[in-house]
PDB file of N, CA and C in Angstrom:
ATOM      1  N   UNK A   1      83.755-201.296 -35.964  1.00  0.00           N
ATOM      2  CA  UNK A   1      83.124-201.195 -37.266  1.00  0.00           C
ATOM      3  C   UNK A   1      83.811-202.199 -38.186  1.00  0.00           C
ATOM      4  N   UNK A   2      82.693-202.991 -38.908  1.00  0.00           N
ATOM      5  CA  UNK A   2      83.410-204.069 -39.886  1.00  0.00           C
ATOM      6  C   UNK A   2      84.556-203.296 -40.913  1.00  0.00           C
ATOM      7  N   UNK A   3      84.875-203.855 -41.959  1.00  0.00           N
ATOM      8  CA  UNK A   3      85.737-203.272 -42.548  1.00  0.00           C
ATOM      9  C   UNK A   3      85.134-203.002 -44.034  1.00  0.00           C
ATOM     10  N   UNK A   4      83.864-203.541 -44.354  1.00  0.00           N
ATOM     11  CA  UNK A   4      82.813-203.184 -45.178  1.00  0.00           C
ATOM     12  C   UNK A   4      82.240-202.121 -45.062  1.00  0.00           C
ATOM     13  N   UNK A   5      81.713-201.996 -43.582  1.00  0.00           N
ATOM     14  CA  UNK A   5      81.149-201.033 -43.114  1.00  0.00           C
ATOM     15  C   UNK A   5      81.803-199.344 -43.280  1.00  0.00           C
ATOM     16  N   UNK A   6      83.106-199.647 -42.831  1.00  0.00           N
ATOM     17  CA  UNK A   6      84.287-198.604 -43.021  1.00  0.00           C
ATOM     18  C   UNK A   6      84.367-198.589 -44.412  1.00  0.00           C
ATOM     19  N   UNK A   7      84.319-199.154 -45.333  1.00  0.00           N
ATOM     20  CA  UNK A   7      84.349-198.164 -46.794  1.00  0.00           C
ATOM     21  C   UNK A   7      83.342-198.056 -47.051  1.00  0.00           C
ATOM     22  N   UNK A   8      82.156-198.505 -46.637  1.00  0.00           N
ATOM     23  CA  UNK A   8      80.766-197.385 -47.445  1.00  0.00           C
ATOM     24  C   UNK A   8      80.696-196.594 -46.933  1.00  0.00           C
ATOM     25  N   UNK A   9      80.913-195.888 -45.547  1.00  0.00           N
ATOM     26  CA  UNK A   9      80.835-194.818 -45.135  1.00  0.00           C
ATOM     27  C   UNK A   9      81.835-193.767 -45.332  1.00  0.00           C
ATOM     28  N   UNK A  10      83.319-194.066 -45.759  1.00  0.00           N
ATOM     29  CA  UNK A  10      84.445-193.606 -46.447  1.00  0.00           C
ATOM     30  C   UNK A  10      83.899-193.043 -47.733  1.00  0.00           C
ATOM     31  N   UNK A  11      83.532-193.894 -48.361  1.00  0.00           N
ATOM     32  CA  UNK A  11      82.822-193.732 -49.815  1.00  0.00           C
ATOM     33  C   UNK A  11      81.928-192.423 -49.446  1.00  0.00           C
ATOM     34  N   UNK A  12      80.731-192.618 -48.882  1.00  0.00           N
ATOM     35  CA  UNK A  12      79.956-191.854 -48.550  1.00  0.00           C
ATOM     36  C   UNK A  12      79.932-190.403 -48.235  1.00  0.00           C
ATOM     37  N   UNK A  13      80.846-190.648 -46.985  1.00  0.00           N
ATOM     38  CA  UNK A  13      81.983-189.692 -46.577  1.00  0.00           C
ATOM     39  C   UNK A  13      82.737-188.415 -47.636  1.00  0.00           C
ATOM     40  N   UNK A  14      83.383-188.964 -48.498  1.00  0.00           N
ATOM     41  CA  UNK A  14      84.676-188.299 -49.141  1.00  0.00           C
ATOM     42  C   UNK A  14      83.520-187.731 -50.805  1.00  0.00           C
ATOM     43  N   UNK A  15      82.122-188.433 -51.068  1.00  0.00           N
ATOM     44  CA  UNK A  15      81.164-188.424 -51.895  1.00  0.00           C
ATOM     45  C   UNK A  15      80.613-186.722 -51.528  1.00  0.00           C
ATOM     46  N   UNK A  16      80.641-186.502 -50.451  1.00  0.00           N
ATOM     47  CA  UNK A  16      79.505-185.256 -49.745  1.00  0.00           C
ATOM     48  C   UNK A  16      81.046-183.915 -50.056  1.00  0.00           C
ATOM     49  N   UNK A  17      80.353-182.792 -50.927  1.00  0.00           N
ATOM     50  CA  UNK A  17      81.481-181.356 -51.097  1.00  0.00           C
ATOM     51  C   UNK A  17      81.799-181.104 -49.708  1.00  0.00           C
ATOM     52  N   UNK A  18      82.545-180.284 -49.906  1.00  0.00           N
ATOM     53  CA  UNK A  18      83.494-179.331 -48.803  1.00  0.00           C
ATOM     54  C   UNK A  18      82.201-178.281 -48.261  1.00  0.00           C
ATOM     55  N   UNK A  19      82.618-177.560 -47.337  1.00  0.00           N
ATOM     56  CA  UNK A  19      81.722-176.330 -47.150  1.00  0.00           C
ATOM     57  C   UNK A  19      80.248-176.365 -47.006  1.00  0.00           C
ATOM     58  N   UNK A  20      79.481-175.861 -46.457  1.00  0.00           N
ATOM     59  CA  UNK A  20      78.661-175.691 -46.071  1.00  0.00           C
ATOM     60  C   UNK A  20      77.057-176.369 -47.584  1.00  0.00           C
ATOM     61  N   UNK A  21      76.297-176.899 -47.040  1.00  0.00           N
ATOM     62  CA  UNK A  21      75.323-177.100 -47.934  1.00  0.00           C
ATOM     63  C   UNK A  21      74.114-177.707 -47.237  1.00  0.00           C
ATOM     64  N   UNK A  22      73.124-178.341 -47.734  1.00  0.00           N
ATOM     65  CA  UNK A  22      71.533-178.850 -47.322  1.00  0.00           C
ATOM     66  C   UNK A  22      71.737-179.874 -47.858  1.00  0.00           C
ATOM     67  N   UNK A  23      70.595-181.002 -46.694  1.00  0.00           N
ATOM     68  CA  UNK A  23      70.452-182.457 -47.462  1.00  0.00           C
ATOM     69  C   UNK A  23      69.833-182.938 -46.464  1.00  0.00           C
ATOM     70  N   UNK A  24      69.300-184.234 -47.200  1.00  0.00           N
ATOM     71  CA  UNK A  24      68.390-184.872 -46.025  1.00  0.00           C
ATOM     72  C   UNK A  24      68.352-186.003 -45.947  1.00  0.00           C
ATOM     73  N   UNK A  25      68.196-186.904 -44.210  1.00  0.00           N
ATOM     74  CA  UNK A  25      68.639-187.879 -44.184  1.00  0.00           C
ATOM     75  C   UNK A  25      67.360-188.409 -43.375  1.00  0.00           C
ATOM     76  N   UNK A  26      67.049-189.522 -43.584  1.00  0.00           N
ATOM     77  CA  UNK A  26      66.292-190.099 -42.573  1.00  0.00           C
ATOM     78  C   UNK A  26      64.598-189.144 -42.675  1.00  0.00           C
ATOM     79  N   UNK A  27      63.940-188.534 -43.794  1.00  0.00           N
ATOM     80  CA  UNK A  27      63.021-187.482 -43.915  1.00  0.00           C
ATOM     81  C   UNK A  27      62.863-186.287 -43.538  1.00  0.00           C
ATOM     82  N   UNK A  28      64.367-186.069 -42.933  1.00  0.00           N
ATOM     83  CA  UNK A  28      64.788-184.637 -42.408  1.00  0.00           C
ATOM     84  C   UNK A  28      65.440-183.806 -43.265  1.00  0.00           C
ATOM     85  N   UNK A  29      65.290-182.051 -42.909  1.00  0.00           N
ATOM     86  CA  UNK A  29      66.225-181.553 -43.634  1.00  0.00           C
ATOM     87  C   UNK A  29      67.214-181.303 -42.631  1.00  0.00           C
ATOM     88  N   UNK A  30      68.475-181.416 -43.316  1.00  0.00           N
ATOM     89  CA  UNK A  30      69.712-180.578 -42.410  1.00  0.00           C
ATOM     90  C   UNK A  30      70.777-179.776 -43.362  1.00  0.00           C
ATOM     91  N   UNK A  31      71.311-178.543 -42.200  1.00  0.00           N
ATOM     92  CA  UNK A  31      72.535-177.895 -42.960  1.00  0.00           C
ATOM     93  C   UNK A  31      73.623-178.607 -42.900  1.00  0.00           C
ATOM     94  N   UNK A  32      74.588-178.892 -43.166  1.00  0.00           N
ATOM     95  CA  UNK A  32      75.439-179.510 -42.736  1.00  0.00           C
ATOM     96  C   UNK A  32      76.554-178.497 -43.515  1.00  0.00           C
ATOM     97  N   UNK A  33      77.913-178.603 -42.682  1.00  0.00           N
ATOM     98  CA  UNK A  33      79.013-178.311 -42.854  1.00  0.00           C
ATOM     99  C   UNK A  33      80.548-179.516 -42.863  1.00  0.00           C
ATOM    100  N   UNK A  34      81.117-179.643 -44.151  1.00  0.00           N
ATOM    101  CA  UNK A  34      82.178-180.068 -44.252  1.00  0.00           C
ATOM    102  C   UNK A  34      83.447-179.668 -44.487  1.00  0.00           C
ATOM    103  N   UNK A  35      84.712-179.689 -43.432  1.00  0.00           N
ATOM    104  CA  UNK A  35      85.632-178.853 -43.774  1.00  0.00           C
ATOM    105  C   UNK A  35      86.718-180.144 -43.913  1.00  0.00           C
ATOM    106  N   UNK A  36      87.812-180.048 -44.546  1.00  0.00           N
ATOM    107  CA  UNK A  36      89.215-179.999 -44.454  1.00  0.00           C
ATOM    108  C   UNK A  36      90.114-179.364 -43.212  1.00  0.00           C
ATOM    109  N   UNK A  37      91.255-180.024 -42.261  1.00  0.00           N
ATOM    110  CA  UNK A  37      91.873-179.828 -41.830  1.00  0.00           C
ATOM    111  C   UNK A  37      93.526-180.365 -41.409  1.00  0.00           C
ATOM    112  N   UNK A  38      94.149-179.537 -41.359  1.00  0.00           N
ATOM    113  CA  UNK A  38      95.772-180.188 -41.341  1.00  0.00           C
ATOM    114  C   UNK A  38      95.832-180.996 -43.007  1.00  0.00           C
ATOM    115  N   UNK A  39      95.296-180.144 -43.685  1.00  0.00           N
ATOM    116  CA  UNK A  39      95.930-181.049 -45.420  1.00  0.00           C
ATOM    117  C   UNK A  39      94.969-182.287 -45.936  1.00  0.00           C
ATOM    118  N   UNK A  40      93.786-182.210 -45.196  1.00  0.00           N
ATOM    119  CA  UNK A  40      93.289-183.434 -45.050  1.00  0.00           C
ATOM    120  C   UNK A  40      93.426-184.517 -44.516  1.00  0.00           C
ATOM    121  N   UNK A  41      94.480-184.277 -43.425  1.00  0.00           N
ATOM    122  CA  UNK A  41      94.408-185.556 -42.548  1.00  0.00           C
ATOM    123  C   UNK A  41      93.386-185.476 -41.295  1.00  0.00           C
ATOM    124  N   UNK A  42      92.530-184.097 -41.551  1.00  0.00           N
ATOM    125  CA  UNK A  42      92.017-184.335 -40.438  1.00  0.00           C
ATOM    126  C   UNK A  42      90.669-183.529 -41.028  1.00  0.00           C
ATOM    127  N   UNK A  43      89.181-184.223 -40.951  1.00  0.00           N
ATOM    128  CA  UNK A  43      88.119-184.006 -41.619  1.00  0.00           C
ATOM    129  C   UNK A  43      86.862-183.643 -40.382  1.00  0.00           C
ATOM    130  N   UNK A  44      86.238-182.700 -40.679  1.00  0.00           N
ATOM    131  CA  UNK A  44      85.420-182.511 -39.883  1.00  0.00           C
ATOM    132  C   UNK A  44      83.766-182.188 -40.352  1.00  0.00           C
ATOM    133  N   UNK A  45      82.462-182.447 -39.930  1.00  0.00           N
ATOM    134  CA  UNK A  45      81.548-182.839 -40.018  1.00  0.00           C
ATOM    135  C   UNK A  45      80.421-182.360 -39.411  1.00  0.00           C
ATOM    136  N   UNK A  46      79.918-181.408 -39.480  1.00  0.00           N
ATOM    137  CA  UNK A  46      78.645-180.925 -38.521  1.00  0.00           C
ATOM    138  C   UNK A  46      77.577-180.741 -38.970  1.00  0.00           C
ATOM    139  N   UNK A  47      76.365-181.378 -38.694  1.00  0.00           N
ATOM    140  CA  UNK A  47      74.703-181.053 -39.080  1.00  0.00           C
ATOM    141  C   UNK A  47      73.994-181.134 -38.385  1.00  0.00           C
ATOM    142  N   UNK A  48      73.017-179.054 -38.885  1.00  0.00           N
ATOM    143  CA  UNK A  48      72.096-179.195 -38.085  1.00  0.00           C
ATOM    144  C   UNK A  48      70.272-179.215 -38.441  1.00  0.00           C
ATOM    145  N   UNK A  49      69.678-180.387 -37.852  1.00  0.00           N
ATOM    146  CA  UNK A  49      68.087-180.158 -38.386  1.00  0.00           C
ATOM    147  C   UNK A  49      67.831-178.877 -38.541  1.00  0.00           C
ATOM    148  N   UNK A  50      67.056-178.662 -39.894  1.00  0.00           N
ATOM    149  CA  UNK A  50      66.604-177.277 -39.738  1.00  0.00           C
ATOM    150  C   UNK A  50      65.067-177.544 -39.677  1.00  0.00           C
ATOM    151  N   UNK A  51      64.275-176.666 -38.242  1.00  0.00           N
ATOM    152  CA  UNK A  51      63.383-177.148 -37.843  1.00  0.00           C
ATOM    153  C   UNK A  51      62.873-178.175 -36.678  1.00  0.00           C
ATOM    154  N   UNK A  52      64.124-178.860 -36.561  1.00  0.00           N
ATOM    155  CA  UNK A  52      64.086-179.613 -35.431  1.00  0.00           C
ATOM    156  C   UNK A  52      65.592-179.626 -34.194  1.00  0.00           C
ATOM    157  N   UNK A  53      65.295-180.517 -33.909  1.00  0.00           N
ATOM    158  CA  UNK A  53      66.793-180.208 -32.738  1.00  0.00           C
ATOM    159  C   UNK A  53      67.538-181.612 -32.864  1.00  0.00           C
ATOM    160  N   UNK A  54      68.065-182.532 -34.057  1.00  0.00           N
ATOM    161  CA  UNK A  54      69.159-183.215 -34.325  1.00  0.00           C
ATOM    162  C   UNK A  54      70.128-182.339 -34.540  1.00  0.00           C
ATOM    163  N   UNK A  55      71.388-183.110 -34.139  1.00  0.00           N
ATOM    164  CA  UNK A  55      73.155-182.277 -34.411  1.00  0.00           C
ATOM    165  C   UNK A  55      73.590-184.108 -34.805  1.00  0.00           C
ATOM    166  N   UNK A  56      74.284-183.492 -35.544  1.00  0.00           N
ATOM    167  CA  UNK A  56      75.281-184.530 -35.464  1.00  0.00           C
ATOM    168  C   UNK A  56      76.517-183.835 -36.094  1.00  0.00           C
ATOM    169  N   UNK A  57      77.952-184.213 -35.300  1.00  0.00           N
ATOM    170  CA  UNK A  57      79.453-183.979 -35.497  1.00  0.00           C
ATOM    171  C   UNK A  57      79.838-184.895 -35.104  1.00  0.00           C
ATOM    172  N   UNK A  58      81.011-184.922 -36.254  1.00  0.00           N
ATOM    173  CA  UNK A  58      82.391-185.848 -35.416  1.00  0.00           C
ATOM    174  C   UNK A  58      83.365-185.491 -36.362  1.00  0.00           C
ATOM    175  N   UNK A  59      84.577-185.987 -35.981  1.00  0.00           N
ATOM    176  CA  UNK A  59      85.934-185.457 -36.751  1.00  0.00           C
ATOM    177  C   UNK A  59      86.481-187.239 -37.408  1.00  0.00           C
ATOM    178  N   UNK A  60      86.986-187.229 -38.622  1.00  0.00           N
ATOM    179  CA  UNK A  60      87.319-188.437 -39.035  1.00  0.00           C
ATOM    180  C   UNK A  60      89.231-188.033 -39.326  1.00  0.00           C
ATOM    181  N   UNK A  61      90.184-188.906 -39.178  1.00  0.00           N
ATOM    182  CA  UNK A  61      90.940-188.198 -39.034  1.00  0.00           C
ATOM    183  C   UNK A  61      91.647-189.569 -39.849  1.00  0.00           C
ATOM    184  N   UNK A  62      92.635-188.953 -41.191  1.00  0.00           N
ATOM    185  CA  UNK A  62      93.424-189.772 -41.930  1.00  0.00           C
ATOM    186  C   UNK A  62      94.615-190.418 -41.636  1.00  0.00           C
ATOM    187  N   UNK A  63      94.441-191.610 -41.056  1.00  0.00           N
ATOM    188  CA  UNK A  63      96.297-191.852 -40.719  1.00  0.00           C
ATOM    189  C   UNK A  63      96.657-192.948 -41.738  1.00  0.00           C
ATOM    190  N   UNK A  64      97.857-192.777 -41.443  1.00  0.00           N
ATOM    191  CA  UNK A  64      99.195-194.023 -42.023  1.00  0.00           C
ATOM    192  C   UNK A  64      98.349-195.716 -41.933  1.00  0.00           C
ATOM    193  N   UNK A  65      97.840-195.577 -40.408  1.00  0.00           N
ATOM    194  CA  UNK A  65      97.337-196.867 -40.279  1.00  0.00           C
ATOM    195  C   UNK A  65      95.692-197.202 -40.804  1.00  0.00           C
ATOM    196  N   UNK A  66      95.163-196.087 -40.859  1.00  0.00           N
ATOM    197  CA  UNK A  66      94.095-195.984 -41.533  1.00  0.00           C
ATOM    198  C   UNK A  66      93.079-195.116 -41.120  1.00  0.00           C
ATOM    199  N   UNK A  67      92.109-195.135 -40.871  1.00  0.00           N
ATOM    200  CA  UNK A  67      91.305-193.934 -41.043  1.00  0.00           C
ATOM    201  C   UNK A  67      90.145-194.303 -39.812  1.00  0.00           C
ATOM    202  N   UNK A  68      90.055-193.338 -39.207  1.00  0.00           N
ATOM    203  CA  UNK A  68      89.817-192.680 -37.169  1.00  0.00           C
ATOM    204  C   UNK A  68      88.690-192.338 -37.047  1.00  0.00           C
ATOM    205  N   UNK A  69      87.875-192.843 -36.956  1.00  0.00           N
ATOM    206  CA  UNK A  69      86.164-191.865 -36.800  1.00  0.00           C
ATOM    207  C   UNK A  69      86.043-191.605 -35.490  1.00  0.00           C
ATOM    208  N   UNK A  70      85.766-190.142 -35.072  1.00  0.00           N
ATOM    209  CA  UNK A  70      85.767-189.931 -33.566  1.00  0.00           C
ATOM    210  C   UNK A  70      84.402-189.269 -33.801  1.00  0.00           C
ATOM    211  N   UNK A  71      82.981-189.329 -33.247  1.00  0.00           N
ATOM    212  CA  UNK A  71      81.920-188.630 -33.377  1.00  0.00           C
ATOM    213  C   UNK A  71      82.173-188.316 -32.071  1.00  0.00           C
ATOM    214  N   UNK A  72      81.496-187.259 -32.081  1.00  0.00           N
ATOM    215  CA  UNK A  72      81.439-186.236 -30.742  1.00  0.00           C
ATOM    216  C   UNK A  72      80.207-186.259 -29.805  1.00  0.00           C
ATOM    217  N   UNK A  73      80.694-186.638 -29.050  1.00  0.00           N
ATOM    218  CA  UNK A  73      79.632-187.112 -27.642  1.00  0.00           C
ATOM    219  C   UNK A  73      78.332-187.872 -28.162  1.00  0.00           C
ATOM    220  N   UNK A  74      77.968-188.394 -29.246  1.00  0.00           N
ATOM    221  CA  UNK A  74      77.065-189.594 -29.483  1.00  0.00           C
ATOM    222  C   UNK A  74      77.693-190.825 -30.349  1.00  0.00           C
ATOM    223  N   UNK A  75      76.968-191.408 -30.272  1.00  0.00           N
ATOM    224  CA  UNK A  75      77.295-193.171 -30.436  1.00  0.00           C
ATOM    225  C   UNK A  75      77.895-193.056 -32.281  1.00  0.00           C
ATOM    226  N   UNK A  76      78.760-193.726 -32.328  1.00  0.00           N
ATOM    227  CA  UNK A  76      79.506-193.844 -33.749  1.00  0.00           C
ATOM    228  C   UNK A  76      78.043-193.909 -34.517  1.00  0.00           C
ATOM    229  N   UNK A  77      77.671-195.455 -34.174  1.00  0.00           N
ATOM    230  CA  UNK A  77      76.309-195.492 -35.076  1.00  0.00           C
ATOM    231  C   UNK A  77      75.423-194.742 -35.318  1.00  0.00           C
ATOM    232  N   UNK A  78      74.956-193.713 -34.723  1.00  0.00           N
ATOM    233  CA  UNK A  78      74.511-192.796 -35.224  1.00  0.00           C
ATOM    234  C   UNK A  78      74.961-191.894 -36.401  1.00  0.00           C
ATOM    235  N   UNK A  79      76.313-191.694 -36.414  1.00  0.00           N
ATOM    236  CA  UNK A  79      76.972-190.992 -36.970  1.00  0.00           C
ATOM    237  C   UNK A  79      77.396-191.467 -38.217  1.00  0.00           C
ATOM    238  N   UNK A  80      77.414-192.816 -38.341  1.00  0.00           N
ATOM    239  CA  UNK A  80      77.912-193.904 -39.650  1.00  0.00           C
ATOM    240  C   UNK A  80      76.592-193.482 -40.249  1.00  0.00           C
ATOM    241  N   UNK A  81      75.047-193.568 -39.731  1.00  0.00           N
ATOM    242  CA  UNK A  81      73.772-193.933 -40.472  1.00  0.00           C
ATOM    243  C   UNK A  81      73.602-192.548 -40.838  1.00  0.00           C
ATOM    244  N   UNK A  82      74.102-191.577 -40.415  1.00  0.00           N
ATOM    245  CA  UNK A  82      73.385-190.358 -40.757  1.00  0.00           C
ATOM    246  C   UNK A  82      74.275-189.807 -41.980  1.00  0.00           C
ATOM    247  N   UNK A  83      75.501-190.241 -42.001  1.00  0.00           N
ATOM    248  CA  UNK A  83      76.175-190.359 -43.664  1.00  0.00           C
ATOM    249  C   UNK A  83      75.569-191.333 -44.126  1.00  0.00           C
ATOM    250  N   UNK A  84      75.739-192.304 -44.075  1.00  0.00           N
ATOM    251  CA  UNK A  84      75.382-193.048 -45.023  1.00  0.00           C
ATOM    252  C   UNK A  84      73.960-192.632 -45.845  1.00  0.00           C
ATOM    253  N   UNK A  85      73.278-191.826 -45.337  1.00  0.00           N
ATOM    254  CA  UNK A  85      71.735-191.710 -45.577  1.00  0.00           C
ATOM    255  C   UNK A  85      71.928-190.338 -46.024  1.00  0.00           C
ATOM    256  N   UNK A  86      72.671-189.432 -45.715  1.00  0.00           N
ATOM    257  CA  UNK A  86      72.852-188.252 -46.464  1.00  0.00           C
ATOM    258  C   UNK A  86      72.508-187.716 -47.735  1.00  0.00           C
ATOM    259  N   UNK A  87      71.820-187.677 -48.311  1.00  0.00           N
ATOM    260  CA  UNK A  87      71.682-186.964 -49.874  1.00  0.00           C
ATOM    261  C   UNK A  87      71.619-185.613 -50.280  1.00  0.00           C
ATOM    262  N   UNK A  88      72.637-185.070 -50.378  1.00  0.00           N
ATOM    263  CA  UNK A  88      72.527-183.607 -50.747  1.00  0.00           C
ATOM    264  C   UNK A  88      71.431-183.194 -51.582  1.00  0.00           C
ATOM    265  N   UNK A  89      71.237-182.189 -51.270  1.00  0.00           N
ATOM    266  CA  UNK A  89      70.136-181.318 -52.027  1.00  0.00           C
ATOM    267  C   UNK A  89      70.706-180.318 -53.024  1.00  0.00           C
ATOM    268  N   UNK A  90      70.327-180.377 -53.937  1.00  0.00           N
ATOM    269  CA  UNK A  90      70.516-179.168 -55.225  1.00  0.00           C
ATOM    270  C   UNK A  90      70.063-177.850 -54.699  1.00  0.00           C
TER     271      UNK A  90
END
């Protein structure tokens, strides 16, 4: 991932609350869940279509050297576009 790329999705990222909420990406709705872990060095990420059968998770994890995106069993890019496109719902 460029290093452009890595702060709009940082941005994006750290932009979306804690805890559980709705939003939609790509003309979908999804629940999604955001937690805090280990103090915030370690961030985690799960959404699910409601209505359809998209998931997307992955864990982003804060280091010294900089910052770890691990998505879980699908392709990063998926996982960069589906934050980036995120818009919470009221």
């Amino acid at each position: 991932m460029t290093p452009g790329k890595l702060q709009a999705f940082l941005a994006a990222f750290d932009a979306l609350p804690l805890g559980a909420f709705n939003g939609t990406a790509a003309g979908r709705r999804y629940l999604v869940c955001r937690e805090n872990l280990a103090n915030g060095k370690s961030q985690k990420l799960v959404a699910r279509e409601l209505g359809g059968t998209d998931y997307i998770s992955l864990n982003l994890y804060r280091l010294t050297s900089g910052a770890w995106l691990k998505p879980c069993e699908m392709p990063e890019e998926k996982v960069i576009r589906f934050v980036l496109a995120l818009q919470v719902m009221e």
